[in-house]
C-alpha atoms as a PDB file:
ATOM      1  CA  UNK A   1      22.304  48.261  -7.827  1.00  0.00           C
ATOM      2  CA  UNK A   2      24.572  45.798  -6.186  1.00  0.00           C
ATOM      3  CA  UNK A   3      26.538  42.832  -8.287  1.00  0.00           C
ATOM      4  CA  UNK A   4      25.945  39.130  -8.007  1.00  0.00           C
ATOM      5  CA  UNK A   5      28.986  39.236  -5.915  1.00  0.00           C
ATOM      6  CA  UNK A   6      27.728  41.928  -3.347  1.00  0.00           C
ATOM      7  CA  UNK A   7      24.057  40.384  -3.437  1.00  0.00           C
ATOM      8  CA  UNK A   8      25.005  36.979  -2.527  1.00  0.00           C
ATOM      9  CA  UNK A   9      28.177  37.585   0.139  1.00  0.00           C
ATOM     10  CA  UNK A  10      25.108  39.740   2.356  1.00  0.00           C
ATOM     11  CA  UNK A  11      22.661  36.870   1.862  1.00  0.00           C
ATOM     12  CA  UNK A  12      25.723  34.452   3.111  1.00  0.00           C
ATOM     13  CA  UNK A  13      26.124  36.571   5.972  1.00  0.00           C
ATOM     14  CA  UNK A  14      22.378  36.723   7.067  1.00  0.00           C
ATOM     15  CA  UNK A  15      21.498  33.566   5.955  1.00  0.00           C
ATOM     16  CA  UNK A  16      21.939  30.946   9.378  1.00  0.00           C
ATOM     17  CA  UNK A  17      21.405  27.923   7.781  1.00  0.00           C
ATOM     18  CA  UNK A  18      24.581  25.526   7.645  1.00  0.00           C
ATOM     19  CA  UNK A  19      23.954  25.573   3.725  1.00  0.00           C
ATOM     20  CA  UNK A  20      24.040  29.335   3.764  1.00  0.00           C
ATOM     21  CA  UNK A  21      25.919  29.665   0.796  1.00  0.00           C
ATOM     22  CA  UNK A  22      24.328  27.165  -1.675  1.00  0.00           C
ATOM     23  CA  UNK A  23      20.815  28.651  -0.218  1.00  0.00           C
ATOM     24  CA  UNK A  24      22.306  32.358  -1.740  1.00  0.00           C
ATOM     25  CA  UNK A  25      23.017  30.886  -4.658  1.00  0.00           C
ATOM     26  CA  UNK A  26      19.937  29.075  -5.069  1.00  0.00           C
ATOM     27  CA  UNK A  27      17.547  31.973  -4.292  1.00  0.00           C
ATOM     28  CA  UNK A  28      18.934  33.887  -6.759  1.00  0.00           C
ATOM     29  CA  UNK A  29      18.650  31.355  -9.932  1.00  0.00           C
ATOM     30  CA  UNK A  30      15.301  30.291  -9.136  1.00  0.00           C
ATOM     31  CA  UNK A  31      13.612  34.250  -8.274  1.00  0.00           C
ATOM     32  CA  UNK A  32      16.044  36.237 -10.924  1.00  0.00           C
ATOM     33  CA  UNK A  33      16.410  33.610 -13.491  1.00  0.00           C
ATOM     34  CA  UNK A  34      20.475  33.886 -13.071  1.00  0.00           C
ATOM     35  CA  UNK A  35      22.195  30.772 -12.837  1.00  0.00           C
ATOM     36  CA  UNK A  36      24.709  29.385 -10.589  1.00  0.00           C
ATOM     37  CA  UNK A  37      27.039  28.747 -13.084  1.00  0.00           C
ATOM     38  CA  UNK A  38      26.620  32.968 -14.099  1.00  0.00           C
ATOM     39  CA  UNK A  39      26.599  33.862 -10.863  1.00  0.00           C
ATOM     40  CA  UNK A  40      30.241  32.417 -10.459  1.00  0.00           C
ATOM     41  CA  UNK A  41      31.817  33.624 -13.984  1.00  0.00           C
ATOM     42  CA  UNK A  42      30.219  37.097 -13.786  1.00  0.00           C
ATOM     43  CA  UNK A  43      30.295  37.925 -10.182  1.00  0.00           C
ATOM     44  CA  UNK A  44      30.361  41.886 -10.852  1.00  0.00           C
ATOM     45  CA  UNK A  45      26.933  42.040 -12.692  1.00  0.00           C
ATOM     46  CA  UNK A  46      24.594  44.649 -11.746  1.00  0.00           C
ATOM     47  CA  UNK A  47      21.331  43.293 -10.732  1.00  0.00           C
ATOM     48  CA  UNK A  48      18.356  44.967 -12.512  1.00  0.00           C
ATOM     49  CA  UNK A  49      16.270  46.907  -9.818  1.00  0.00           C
ATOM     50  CA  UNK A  50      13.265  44.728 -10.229  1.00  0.00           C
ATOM     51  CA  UNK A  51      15.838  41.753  -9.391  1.00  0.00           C
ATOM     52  CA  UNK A  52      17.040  43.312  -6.764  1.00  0.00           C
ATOM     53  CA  UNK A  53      13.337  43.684  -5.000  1.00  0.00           C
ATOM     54  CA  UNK A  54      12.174  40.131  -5.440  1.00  0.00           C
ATOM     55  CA  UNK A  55      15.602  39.044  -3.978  1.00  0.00           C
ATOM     56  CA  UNK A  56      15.149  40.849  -1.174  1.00  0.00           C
ATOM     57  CA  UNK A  57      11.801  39.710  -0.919  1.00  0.00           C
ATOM     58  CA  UNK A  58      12.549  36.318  -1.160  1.00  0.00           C
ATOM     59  CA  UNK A  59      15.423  36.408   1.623  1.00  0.00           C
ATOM     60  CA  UNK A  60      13.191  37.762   3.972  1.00  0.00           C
ATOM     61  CA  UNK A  61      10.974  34.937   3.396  1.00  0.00           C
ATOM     62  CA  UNK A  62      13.802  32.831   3.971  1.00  0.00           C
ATOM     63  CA  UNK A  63      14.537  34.223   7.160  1.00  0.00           C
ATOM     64  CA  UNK A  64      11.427  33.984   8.753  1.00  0.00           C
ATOM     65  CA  UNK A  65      11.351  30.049   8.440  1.00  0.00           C
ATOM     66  CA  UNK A  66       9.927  29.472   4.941  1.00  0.00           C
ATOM     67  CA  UNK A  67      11.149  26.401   3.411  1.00  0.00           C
ATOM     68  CA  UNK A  68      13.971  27.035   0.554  1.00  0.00           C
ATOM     69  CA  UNK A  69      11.650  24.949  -1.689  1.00  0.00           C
ATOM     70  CA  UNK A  70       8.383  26.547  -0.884  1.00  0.00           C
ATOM     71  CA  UNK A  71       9.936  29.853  -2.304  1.00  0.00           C
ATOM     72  CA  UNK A  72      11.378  28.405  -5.314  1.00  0.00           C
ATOM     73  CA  UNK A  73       8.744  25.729  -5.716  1.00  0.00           C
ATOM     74  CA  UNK A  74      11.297  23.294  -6.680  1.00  0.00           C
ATOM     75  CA  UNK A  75      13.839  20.503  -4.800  1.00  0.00           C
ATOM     76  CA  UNK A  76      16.131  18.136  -6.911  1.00  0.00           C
ATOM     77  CA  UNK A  77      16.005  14.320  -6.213  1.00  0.00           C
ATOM     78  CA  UNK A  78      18.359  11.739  -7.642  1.00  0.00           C
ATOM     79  CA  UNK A  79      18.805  13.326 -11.247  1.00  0.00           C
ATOM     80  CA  UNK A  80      15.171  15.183 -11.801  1.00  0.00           C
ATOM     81  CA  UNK A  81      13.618  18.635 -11.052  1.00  0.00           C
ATOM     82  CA  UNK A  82      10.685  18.593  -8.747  1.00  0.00           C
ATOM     83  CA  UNK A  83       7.919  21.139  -8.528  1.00  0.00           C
ATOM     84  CA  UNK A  84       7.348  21.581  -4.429  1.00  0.00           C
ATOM     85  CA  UNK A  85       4.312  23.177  -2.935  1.00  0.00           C
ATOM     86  CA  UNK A  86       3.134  23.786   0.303  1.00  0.00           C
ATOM     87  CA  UNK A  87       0.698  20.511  -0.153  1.00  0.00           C
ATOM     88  CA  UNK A  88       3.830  18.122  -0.307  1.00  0.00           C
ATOM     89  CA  UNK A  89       6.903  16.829   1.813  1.00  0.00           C
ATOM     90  CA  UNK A  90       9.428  18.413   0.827  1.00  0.00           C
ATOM     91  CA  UNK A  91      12.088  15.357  -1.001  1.00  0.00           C
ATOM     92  CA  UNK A  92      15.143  14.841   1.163  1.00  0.00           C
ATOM     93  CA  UNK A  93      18.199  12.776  -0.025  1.00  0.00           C
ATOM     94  CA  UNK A  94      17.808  10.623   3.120  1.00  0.00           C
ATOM     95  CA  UNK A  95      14.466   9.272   0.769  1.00  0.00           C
ATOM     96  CA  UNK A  96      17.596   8.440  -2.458  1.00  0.00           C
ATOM     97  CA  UNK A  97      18.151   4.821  -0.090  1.00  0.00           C
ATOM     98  CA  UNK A  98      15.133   3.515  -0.302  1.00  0.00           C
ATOM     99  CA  UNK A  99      15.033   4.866  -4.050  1.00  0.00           C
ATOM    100  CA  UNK A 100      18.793   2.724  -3.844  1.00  0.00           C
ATOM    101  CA  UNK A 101      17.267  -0.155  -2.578  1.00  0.00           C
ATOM    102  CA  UNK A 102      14.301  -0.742  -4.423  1.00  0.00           C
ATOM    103  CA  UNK A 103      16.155  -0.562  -7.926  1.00  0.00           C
ATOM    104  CA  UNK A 104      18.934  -3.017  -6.161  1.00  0.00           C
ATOM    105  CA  UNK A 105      16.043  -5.566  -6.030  1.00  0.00           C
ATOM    106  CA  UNK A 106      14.042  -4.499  -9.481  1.00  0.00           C
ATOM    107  CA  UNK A 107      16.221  -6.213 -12.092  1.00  0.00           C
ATOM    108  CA  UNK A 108      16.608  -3.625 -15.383  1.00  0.00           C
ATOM    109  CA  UNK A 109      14.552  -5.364 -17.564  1.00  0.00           C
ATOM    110  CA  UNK A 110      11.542  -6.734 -15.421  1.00  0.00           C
ATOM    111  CA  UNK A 111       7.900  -5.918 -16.059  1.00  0.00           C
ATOM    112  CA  UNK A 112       6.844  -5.524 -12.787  1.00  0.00           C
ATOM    113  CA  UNK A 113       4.062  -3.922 -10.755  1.00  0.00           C
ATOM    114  CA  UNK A 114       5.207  -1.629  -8.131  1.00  0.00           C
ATOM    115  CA  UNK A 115       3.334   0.767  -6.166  1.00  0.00           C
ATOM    116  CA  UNK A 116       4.428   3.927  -3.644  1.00  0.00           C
ATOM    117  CA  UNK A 117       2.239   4.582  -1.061  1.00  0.00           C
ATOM    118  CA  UNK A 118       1.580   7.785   0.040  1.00  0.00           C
ATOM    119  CA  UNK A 119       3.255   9.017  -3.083  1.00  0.00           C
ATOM    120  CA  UNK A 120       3.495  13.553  -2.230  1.00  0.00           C
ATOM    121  CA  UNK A 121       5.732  14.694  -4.825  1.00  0.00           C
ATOM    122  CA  UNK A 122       6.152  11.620  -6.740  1.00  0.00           C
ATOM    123  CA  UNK A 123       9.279  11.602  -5.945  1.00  0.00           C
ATOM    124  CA  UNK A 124      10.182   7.960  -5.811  1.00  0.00           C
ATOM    125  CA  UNK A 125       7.771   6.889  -8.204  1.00  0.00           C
ATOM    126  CA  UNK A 126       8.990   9.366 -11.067  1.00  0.00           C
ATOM    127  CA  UNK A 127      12.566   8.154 -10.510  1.00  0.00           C
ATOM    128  CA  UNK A 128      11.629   4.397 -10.093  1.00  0.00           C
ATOM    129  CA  UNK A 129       9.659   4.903 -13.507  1.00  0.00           C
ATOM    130  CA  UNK A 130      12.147   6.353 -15.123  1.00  0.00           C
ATOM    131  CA  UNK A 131      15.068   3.927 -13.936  1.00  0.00           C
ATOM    132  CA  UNK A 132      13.169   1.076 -14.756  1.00  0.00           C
ATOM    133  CA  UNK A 133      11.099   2.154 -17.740  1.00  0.00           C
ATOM    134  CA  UNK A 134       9.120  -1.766 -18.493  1.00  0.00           C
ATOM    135  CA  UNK A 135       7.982  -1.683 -15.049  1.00  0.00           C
ATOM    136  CA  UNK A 136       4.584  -0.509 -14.283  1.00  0.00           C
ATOM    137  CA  UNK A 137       3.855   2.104 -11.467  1.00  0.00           C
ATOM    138  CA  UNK A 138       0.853   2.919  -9.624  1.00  0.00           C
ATOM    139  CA  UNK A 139       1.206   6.035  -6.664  1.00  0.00           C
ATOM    140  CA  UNK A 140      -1.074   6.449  -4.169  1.00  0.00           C
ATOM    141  CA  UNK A 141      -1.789   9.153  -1.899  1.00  0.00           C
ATOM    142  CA  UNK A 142      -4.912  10.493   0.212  1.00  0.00           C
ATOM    143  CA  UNK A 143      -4.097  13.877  -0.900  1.00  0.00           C
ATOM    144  CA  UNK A 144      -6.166  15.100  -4.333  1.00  0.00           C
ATOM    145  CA  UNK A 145      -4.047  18.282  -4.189  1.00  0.00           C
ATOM    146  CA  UNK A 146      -0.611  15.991  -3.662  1.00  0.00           C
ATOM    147  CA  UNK A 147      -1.473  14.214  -6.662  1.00  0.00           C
ATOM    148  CA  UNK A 148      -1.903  16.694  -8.609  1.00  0.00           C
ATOM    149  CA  UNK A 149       1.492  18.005  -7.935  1.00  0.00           C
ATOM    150  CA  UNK A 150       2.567  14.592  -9.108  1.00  0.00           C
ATOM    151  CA  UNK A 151       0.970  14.228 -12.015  1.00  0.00           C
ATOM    152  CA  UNK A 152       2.299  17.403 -13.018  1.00  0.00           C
ATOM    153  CA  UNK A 153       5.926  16.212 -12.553  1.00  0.00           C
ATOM    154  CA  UNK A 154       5.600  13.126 -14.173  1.00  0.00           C
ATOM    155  CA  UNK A 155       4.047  15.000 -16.987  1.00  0.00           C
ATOM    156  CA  UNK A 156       6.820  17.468 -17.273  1.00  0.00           C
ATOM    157  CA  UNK A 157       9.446  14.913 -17.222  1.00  0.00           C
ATOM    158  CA  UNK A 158       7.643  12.914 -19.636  1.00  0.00           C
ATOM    159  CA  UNK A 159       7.131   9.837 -17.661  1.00  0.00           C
ATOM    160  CA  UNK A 160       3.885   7.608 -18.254  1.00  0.00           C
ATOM    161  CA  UNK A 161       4.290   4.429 -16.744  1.00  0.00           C
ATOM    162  CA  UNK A 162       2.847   5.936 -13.474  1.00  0.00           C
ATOM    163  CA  UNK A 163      -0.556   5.794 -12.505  1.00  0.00           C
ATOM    164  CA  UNK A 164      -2.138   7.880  -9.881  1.00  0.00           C
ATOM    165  CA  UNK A 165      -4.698   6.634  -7.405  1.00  0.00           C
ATOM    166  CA  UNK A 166      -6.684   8.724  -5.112  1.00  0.00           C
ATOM    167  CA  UNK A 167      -6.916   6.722  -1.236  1.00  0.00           C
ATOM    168  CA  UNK A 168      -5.274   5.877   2.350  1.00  0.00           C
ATOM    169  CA  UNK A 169      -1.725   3.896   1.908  1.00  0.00           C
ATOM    170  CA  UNK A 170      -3.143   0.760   0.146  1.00  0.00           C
ATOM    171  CA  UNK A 171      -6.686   0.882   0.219  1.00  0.00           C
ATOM    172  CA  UNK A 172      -6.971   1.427  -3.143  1.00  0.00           C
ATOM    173  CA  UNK A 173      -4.951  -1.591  -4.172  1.00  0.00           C
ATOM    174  CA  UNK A 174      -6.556  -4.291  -2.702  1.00  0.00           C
ATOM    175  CA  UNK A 175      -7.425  -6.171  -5.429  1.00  0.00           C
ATOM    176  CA  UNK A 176      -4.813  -6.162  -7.440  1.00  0.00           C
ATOM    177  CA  UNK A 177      -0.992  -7.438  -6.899  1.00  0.00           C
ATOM    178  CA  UNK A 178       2.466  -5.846  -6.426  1.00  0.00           C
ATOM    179  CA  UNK A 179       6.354  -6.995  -7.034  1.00  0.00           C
ATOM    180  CA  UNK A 180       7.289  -4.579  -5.499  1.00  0.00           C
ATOM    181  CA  UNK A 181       5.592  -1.829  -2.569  1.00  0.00           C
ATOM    182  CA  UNK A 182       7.333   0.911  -0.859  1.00  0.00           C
ATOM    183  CA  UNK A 183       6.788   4.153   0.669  1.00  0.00           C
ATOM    184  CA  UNK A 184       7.814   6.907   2.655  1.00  0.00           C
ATOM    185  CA  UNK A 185       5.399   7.323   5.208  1.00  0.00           C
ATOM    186  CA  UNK A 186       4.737   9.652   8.012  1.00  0.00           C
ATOM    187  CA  UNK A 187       7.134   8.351  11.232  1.00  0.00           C
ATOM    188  CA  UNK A 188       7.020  11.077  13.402  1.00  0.00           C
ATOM    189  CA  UNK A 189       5.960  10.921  16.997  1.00  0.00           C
ATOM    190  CA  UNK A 190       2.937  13.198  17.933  1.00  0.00           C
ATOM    191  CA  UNK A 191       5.218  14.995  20.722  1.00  0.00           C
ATOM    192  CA  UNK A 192       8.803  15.161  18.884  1.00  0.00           C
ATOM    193  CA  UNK A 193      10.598  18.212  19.778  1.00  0.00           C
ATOM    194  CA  UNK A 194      12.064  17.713  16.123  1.00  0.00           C
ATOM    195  CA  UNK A 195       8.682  19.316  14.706  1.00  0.00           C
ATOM    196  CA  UNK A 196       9.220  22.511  15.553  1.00  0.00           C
ATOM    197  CA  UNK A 197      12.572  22.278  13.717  1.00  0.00           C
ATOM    198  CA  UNK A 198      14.110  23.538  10.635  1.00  0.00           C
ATOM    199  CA  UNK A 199      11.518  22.909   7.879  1.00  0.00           C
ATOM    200  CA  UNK A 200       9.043  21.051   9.356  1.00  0.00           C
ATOM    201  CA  UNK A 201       6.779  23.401  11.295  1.00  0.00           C
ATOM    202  CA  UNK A 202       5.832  24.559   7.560  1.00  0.00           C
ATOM    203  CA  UNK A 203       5.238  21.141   6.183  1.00  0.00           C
ATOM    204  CA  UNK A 204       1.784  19.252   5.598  1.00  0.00           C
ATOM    205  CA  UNK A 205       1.535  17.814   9.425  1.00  0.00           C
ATOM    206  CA  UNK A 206      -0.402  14.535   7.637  1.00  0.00           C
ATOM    207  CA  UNK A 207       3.172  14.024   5.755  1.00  0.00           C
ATOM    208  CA  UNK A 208       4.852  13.855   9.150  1.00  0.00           C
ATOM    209  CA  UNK A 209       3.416  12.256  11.674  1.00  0.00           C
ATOM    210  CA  UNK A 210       1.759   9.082  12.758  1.00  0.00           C
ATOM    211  CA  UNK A 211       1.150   8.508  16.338  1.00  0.00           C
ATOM    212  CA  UNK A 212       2.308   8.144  19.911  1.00  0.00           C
ATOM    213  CA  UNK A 213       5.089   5.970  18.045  1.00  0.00           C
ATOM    214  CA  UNK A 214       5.371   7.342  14.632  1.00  0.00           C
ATOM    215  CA  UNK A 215       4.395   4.002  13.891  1.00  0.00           C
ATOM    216  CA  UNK A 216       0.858   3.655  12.682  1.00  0.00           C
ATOM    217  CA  UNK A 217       1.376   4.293   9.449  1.00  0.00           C
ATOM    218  CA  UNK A 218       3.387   1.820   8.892  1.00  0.00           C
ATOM    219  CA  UNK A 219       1.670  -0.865  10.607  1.00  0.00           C
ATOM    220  CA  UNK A 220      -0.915   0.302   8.351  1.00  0.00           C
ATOM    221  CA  UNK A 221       0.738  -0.495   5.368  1.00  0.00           C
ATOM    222  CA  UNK A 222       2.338  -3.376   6.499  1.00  0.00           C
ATOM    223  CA  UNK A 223      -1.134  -4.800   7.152  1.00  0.00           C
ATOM    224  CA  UNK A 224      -2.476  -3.641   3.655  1.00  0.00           C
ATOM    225  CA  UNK A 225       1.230  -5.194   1.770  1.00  0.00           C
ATOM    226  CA  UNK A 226      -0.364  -8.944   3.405  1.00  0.00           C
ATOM    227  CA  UNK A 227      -2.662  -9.086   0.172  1.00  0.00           C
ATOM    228  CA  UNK A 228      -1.263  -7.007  -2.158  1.00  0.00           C
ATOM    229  CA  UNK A 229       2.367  -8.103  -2.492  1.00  0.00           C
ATOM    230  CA  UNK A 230       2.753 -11.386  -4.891  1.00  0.00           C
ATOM    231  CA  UNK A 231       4.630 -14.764  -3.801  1.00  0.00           C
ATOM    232  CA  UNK A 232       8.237 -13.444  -3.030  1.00  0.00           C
ATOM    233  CA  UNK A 233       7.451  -9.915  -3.138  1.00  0.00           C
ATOM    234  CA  UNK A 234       9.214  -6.572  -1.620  1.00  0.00           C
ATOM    235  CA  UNK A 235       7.977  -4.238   0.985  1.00  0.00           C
ATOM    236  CA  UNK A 236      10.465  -1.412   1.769  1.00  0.00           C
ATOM    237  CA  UNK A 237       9.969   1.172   4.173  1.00  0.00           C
ATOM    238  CA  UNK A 238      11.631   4.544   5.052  1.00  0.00           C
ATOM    239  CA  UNK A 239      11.508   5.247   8.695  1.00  0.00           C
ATOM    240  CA  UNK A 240      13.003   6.844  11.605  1.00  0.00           C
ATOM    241  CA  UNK A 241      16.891   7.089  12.921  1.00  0.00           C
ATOM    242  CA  UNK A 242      15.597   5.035  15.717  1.00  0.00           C
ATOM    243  CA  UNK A 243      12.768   2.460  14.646  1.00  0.00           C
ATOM    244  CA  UNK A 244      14.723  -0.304  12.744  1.00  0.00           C
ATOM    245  CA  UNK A 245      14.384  -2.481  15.686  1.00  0.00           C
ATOM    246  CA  UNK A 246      10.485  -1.948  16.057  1.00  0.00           C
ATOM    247  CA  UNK A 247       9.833  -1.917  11.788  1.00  0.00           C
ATOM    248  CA  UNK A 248      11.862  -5.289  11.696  1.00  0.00           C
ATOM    249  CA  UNK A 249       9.826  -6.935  14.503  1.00  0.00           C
ATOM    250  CA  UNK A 250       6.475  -5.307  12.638  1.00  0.00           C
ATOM    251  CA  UNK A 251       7.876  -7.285   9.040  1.00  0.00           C
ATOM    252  CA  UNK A 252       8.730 -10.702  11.243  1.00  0.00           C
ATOM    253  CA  UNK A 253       5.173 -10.926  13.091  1.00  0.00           C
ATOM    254  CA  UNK A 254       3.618 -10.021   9.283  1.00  0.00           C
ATOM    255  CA  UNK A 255       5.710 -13.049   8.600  1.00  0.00           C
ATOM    256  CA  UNK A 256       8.537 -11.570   6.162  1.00  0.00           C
ATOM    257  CA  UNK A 257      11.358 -13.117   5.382  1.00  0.00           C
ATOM    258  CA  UNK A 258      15.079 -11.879   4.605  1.00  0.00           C
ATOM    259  CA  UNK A 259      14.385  -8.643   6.919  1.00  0.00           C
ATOM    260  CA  UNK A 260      17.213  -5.610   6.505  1.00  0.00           C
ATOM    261  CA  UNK A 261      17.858  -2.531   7.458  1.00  0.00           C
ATOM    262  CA  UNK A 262      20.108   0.131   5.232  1.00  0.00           C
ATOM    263  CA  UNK A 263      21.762   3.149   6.840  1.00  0.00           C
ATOM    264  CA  UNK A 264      21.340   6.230   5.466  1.00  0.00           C
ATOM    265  CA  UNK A 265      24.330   9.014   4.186  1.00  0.00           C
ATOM    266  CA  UNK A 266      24.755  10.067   7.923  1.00  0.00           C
ATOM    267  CA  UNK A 267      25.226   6.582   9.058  1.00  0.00           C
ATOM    268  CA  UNK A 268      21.527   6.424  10.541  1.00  0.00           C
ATOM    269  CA  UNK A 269      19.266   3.365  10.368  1.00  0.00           C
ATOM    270  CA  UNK A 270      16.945   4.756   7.815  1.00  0.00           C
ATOM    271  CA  UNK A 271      15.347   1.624   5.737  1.00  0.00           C
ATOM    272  CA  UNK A 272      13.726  -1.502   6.804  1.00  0.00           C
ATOM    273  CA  UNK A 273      12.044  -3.981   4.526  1.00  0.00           C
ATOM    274  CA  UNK A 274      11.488  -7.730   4.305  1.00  0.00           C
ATOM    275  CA  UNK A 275       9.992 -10.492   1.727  1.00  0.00           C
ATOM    276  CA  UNK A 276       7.166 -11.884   1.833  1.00  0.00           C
ATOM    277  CA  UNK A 277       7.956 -15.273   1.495  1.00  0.00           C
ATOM    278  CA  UNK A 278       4.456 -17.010   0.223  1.00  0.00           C
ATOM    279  CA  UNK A 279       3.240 -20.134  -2.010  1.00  0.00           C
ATOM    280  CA  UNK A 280       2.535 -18.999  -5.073  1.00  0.00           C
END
């Protein structure tokens, strides 16, 4: 049988991903239970022969365009373990800003309502809970089978100030009111060439895109966030590299106030949001 060392410099080698390396490594904690930190201080460990076959098996999944996560059935996001199936966007650190600026604007303290639309994972909602533990959650998403994979991570990490809502963006909200509302939502133009890139093609397609523009989502929830947000409230919004410009007119016609827009690690536009600046 071949050693951790052997194992992993072939999967480096066949692996074309830019992460190639950390992929290797990854695959072979999550299928053979061997972690990264063992892989590096006992390089010349013989894999078991059952290891060895569900590697294998797991790099050829790789290589014909399954997602990393959908093999392991995990991602990490901000400091917490995910479970990831094929019923759920897959978290991306570009979705950490908008996680950054919501908790920027939720003092530590503060018993607010906040809700995430379209929640998938629960990504933003678990971490948001669990940052600001007096605040009260509630995660939507029109996705029984997404939810469930949320409730089961909250549950694992042992996070209860979340509750989960079955319905369309935020439908299911109207009569109640929010501090706070954000969301990642689909953004992707109907005919992007980026769909048929990297991850995507294998991603829930309702996750992704919204459109001719990428935009209906959002207008969407912008339209919902008119009754549902309290005096002075925050809508934030994850979108595009190239819709600040058309998410920031969206927030000024909905008649929001102190509109931004915060870049994201590679320098791209990435969140918009605004206040909504009402008498109480």
């Amino acid at each position: 049988m071949p050693t951790i060392k052997q194992i992993l410099t072939e999967a480096r080698t066949t692996l074309t991903s830019p992460d190639a390396r950390l992929e290797a490594e990854l695959l072979l904690e999550a299928i053979c239970a061997i972690s990264r930190s063992r892989q590096f201080s006992h390089p010349d460990e013989q894999l078991r022969e059952d290891q060895f076959e569900q590697y294998k098996s797991a790099l050829e999944r790789r290589l014909s365009g399954e997602p990393l996560a959908h093999i392991t059935g995990r991602r990490g996001f901000w400091d917490v373990d995910l479970r990831v199936t094929p019923d759920v966007l897959i978290p991306r650190s570009d979705t950490e800003i908008l996680v950054e600026q919501a908790l920027q604007r939720i003092p530590y303290n503060a018993r607010w309502q906040i809700a995430d639309l379209g929640t998938g994972s629960g990504a933003i909602a678990i971490v948001i809970a669990r940052e600001r533990p007096q605040c009260e959650l509630t995660a939507t998403d029109n996705s029984a089978a997404a939810l469930a994979v949320a409730r089961e991570n909250a549950t694992a990490l042992g996070v209860n100030n979340i509750s989960f809502v079955a319905g369309s963006w935020g439908q299911p909200l109207k009569l109640r009111q929010f501090d706070v509302i954000l969301s990642n939502p689909p953004y992707i133009r109907t005919d992007d060439p980026h769909m048929l890139r990297g991850d995507l093609p294998a991603e829930p397609i309702q996750a992704l895109v919204s459109g001719s523009d990428g935009l209906d989502a959002i207008r969407r929830i912008i339209e919902d966030s008119a009754t549902s947000l309290k005096p002075n409230g925050w809508l934030l919004l994850e979108h595009g590299y190239d819709q600040a410009a058309e998410v920031s007119a969206l927030l000024q016609h909905a008649e929001f106030n102190e509109i931004f827009t915060q870049k994201d690690y590679g320098g791209n536009s990435r969140v918009t949001g605004g206040r909504r600046q009402i008498e109480a």
